[in-house]
N, C-alpha and C. Protein backbone atom coordinates (compact mmCIF):
# COMPACT_ATOMS: atom_id res chain seq x y z
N UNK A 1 89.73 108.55 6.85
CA UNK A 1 88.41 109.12 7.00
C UNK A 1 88.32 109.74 8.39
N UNK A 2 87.70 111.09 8.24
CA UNK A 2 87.78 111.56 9.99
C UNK A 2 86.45 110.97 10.27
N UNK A 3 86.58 111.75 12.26
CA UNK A 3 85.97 110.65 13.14
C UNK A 3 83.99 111.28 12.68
N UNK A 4 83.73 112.05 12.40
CA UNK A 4 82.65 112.77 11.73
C UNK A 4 82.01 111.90 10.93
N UNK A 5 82.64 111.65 9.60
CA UNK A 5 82.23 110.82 8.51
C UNK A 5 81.97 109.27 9.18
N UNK A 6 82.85 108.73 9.64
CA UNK A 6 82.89 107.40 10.09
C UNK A 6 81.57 107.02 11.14
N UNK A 7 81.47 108.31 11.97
CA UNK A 7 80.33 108.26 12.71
C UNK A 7 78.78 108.59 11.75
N UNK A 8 78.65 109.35 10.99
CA UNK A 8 77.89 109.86 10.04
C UNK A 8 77.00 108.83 9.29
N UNK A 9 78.12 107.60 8.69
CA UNK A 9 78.30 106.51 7.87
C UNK A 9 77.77 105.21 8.99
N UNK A 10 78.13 105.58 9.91
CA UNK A 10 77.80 104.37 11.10
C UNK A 10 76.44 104.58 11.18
N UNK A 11 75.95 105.52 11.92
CA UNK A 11 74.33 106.32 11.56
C UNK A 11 73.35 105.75 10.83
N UNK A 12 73.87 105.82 9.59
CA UNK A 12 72.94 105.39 8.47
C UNK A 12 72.44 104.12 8.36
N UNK A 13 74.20 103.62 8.31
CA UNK A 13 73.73 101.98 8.39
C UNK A 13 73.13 101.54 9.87
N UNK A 14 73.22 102.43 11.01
CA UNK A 14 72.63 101.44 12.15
C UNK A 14 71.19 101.75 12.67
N UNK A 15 70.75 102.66 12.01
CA UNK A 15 69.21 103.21 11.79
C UNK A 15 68.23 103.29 10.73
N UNK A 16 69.10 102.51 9.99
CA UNK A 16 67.81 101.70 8.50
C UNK A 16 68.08 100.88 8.43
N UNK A 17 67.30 99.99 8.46
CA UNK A 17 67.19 98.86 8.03
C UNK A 17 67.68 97.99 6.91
N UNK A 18 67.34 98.92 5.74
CA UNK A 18 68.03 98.71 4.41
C UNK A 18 68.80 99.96 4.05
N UNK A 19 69.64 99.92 3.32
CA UNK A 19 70.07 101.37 3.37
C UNK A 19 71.02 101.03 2.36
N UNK A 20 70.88 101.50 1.01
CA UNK A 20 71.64 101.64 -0.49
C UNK A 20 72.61 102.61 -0.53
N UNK A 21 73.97 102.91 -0.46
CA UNK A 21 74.89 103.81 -0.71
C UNK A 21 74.89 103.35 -2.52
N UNK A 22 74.61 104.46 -3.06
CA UNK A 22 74.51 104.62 -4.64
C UNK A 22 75.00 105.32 -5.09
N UNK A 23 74.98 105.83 -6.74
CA UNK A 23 74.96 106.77 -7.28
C UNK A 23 73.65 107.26 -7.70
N UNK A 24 73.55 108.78 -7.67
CA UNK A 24 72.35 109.37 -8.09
C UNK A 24 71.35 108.83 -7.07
N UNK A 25 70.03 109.16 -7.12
CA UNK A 25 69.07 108.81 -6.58
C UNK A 25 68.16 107.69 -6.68
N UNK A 26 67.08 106.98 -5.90
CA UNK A 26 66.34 105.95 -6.10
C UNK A 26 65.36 106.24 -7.22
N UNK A 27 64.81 107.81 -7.37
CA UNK A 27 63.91 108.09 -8.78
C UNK A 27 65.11 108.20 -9.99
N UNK A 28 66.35 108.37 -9.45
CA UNK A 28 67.08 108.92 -11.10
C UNK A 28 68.96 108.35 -10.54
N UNK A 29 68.71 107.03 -10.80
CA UNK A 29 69.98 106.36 -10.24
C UNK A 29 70.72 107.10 -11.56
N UNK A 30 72.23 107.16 -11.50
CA UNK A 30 72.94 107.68 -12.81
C UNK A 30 74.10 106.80 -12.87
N UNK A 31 74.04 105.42 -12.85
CA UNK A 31 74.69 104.55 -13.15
C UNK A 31 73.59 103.22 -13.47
N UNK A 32 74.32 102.16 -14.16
CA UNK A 32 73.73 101.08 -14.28
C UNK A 32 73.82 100.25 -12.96
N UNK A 33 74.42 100.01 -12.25
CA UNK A 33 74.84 99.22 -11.21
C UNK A 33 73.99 99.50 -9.84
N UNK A 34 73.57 101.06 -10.16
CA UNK A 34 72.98 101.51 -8.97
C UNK A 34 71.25 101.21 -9.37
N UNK A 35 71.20 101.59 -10.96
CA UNK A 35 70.11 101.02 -11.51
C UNK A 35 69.58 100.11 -11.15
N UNK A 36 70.27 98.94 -11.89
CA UNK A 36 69.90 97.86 -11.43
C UNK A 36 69.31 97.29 -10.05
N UNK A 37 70.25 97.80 -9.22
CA UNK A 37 69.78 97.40 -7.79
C UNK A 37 68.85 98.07 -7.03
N UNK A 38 68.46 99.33 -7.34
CA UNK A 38 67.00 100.42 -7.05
C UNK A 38 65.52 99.45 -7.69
N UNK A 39 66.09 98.85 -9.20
CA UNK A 39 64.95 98.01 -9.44
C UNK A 39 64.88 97.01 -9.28
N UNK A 40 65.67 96.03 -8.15
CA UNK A 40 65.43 94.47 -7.40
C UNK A 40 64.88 95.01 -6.34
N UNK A 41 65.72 96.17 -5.59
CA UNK A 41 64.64 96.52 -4.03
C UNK A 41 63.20 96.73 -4.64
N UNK A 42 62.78 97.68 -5.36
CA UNK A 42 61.55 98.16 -5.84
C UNK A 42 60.49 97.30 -5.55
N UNK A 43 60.96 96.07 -6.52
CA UNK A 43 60.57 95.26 -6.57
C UNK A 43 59.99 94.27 -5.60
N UNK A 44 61.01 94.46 -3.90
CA UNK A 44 60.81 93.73 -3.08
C UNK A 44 60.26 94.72 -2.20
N UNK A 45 60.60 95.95 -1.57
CA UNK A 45 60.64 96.85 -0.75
C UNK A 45 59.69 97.93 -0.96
N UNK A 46 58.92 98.36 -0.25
CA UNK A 46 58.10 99.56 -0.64
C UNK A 46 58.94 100.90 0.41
N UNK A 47 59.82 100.39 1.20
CA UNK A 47 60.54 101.75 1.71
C UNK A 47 62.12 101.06 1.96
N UNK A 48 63.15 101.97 1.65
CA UNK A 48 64.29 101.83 1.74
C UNK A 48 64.87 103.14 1.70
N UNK A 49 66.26 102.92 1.97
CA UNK A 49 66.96 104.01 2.72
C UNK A 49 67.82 104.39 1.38
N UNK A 50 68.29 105.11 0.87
CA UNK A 50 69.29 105.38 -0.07
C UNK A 50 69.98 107.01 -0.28
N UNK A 51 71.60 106.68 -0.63
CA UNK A 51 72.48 108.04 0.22
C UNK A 51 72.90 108.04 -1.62
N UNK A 52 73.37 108.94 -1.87
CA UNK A 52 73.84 109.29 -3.14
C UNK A 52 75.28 109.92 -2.48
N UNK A 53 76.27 108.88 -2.69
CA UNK A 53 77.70 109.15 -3.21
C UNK A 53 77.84 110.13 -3.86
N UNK A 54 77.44 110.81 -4.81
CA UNK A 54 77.76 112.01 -5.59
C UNK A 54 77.37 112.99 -5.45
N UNK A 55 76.88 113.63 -4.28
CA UNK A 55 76.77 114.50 -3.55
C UNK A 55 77.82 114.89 -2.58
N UNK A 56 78.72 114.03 -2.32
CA UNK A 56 79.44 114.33 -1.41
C UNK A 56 80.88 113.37 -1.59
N UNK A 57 81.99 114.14 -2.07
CA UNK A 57 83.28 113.23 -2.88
C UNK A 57 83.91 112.41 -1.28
N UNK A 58 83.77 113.02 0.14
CA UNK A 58 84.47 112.55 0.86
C UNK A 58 83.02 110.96 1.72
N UNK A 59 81.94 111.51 1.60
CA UNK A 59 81.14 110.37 1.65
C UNK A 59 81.56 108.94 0.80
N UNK A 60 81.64 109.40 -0.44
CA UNK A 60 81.75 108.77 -2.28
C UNK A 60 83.34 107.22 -1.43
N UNK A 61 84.09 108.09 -0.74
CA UNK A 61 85.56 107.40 -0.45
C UNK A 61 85.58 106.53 0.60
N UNK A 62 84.27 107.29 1.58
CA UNK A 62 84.40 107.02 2.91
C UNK A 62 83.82 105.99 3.35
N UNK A 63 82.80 105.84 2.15
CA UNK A 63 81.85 104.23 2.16
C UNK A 63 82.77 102.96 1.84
N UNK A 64 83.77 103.70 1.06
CA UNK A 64 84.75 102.16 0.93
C UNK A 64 85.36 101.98 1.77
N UNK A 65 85.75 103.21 2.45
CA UNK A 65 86.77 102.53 3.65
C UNK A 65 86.33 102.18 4.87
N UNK A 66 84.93 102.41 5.12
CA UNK A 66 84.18 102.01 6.08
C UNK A 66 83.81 100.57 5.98
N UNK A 67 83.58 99.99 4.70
CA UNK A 67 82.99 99.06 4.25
C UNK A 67 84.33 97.99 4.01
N UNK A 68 85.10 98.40 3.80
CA UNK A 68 86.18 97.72 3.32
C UNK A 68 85.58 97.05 1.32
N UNK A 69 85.07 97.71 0.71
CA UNK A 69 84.51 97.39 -0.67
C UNK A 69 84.75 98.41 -1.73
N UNK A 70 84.88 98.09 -2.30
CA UNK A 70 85.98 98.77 -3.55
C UNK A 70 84.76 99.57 -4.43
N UNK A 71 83.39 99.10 -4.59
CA UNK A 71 82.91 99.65 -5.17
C UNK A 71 81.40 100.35 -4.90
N UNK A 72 80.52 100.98 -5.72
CA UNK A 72 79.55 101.22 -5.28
C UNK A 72 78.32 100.49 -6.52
N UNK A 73 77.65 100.44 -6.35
CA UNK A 73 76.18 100.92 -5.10
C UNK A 73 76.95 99.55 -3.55
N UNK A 74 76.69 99.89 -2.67
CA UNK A 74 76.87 98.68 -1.77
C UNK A 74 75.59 98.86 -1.13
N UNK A 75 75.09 97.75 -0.60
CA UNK A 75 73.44 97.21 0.13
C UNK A 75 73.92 97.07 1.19
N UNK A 76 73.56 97.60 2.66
CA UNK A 76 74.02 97.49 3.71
C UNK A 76 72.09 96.65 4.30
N UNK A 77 72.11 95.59 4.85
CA UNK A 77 70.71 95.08 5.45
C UNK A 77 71.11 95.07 7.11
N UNK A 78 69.88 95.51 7.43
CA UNK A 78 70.33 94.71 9.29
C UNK A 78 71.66 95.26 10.22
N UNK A 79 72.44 96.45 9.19
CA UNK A 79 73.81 96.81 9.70
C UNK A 79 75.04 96.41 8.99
N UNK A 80 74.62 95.45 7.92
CA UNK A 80 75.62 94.58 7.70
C UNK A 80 75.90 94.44 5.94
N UNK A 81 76.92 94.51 5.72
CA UNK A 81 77.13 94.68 3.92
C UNK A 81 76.33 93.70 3.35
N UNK A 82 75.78 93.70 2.93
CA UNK A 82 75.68 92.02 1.71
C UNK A 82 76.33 92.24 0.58
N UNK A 83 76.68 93.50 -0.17
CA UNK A 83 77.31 93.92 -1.09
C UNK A 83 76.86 94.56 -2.49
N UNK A 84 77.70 94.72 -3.54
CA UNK A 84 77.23 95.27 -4.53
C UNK A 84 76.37 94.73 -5.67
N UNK A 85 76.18 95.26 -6.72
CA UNK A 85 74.98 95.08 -7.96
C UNK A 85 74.75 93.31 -8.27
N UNK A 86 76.16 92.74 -8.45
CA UNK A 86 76.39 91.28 -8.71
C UNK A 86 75.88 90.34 -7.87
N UNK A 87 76.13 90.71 -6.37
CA UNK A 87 75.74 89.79 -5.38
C UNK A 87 74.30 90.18 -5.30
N UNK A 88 73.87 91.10 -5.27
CA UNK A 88 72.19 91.71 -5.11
C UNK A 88 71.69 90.72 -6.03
N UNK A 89 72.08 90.70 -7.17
CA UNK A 89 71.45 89.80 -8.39
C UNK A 89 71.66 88.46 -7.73
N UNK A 90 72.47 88.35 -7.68
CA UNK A 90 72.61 86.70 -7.10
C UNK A 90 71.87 86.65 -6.67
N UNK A 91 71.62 86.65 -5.12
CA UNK A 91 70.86 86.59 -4.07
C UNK A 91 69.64 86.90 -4.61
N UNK A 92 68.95 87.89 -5.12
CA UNK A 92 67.62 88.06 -5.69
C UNK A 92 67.59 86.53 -6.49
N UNK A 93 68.12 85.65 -7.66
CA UNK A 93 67.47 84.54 -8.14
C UNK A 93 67.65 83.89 -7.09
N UNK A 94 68.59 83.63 -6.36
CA UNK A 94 68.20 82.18 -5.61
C UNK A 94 67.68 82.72 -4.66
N UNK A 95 66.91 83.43 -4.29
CA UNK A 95 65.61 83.76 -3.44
C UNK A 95 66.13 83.98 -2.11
N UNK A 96 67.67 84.32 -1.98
CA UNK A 96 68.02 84.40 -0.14
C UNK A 96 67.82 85.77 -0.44
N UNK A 97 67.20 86.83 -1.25
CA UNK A 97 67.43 88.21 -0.76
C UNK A 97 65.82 88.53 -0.28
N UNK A 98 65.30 87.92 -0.44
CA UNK A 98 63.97 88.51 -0.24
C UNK A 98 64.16 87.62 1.87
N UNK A 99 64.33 86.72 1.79
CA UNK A 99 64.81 86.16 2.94
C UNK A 99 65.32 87.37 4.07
N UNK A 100 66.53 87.83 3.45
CA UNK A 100 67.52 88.35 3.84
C UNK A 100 66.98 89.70 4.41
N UNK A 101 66.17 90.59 3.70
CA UNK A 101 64.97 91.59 3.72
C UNK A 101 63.75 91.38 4.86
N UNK A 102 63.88 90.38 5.36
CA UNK A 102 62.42 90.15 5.13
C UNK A 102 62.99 90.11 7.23
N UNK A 103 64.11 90.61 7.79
CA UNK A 103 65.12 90.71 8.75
C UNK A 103 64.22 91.46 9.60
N UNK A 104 63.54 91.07 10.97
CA UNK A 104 63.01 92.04 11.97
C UNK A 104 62.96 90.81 12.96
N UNK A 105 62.56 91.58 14.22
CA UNK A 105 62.44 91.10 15.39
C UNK A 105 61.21 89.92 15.57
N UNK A 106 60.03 89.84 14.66
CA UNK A 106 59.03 89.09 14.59
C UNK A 106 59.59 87.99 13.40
N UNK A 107 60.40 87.90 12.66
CA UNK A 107 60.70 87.04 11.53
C UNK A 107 61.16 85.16 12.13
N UNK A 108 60.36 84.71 11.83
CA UNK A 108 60.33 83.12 11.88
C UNK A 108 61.58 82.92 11.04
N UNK A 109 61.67 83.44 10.22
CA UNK A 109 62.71 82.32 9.11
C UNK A 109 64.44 82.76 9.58
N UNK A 110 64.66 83.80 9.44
CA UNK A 110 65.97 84.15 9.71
C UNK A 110 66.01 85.44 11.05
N UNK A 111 66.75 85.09 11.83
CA UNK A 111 66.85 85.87 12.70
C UNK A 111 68.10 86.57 12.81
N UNK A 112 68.81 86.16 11.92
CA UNK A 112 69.88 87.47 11.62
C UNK A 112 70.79 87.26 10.58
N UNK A 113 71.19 87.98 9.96
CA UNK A 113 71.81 87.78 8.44
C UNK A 113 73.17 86.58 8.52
N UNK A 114 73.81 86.65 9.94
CA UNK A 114 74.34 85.32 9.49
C UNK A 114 73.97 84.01 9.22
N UNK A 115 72.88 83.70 9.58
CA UNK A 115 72.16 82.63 9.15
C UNK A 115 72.08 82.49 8.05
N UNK A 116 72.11 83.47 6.86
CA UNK A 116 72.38 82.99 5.52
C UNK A 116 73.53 83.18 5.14
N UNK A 117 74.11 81.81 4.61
CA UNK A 117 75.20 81.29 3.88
C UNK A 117 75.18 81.96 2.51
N UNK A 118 75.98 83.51 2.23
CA UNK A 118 75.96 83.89 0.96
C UNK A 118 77.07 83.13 -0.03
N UNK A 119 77.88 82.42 0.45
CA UNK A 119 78.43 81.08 0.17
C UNK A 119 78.06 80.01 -0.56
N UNK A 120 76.81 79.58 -0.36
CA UNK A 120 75.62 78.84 -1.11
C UNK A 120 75.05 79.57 -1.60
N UNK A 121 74.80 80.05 -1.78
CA UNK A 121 73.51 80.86 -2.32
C UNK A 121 73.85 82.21 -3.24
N UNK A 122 75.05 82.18 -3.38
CA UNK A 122 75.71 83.25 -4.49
C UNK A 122 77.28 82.74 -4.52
N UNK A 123 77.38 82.78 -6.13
CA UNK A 123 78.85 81.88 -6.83
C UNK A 123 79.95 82.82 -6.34
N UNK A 124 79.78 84.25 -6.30
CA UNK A 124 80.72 85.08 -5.79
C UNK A 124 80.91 84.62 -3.85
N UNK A 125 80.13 84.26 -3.29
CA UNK A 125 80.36 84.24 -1.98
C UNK A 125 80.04 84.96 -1.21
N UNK A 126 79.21 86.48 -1.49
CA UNK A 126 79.50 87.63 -0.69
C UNK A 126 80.47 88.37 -0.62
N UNK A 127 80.15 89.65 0.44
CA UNK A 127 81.19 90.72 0.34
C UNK A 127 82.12 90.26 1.46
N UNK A 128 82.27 89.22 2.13
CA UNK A 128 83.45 88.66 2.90
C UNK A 128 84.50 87.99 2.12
N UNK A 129 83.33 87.21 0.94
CA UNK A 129 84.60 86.41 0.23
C UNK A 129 85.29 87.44 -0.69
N UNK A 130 84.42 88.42 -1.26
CA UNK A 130 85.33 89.56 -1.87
C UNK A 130 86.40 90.70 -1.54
N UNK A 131 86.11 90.58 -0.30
CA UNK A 131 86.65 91.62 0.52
C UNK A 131 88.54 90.77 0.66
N UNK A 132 88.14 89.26 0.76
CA UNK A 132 89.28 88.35 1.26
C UNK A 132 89.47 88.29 -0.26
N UNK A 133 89.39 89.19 -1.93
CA UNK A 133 90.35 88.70 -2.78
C UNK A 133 89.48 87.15 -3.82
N UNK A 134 88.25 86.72 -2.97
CA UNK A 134 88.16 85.55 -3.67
C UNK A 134 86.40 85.97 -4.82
N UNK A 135 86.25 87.27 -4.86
CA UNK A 135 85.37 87.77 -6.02
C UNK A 135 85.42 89.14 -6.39
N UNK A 136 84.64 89.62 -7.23
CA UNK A 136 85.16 91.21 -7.23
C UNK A 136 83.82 91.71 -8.25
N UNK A 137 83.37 92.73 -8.08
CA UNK A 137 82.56 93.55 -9.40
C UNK A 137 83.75 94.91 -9.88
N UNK A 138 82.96 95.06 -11.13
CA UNK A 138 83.58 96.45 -11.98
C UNK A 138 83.10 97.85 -11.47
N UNK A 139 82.11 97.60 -10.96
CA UNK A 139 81.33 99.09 -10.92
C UNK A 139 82.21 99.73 -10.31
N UNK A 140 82.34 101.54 -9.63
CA UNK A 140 83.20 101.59 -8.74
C UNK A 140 82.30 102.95 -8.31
C-alpha cells in the first residue's frame, strides 16, 4: 500500500470516532454483512462515519492491510478495530458494544477500549484473537 493511502486510511480512523469501512453505503449497504452492521449502529448511534470500499479497489485492499483483517465491513471505534459483522453482533448481545460506543473524554464507565475484554464478552475473542488465527468471518 503506498504512503498516500496508508496516511488517507490513518485519517479516517483517527478523526471519527466511529468509522465503518463497508460495502455500499449507510442508506444502501450492498452486502449483508455491511447490512447488518449499518443496522446495530443505527440502532445505537445517531452519527457515524462510513467509507464505501467499492468506490475505490485500492482503498477496498488497503483496509486489510492496514488493519491486518481479511475482511470487510470492519468497525474501527476510538482508533481501534473491534472488527467485523460477527464480532459487532457479539458485542451488541452481550451489551459491551453500546459500552464500547459510548468512548469519550467525559465517560465514567470505560475510558478506553482496552478496558473491554472482547475475550469475555465475544466467543470469537475479537479482531486480535482473529488476526492471531484463533477466529475468522466469511464476508470479505
Amino acid at each position: 500500500m503506498d504512503e498516500a493511502l496508508q496516511q488517507r486510511i490513518a485519517n479516517l480512523v483517527s478523526t471519527n470516532n466511529v468509522v465503518l469501512f463497508m460495502k455500499g453505503t449507510r442508506t444502501q449497504p450492498t452486502c449483508g454483512f455491511s447490512a447488518t452492521v449499518v443496522q446495530i449502529l443505527d440502532e445505537l448511534l445517531p452519527e457515524y462515519e462510513t467509507v464505501n470500499v467499492l468506490t475505490d479497489p485500492a482503498l477496498r485492499d488497503g483496509i486489510k492491510q492496514f488493519s491486518n483483517w481479511p475482511t470487510i465491513p470492519q468497525l474501527f471505534v476510538a482508533g481501534k478495530l473491534v472488527g467485523g459483522c460477527d464480532i459487532v453482533k457479539e458485542l451488541k448481545v452481550s451489551g459491551a458494544l453500546s459500552a464500547l460506543l459510548a468512548l469519550h473524554p467525559d465517560s465514567p464507565k470505560v475510558e478506553n477500549r482496552d478496558e473491554i475484554d472482547l475475550s469475555k464478552v465475544c466467543r470469537c475473542g475479537g479482531a486480535k484473537a482473529a488476526t492471531s488465527g484463533q477466529a475468522a468471518e466469511t464476508s470479505s
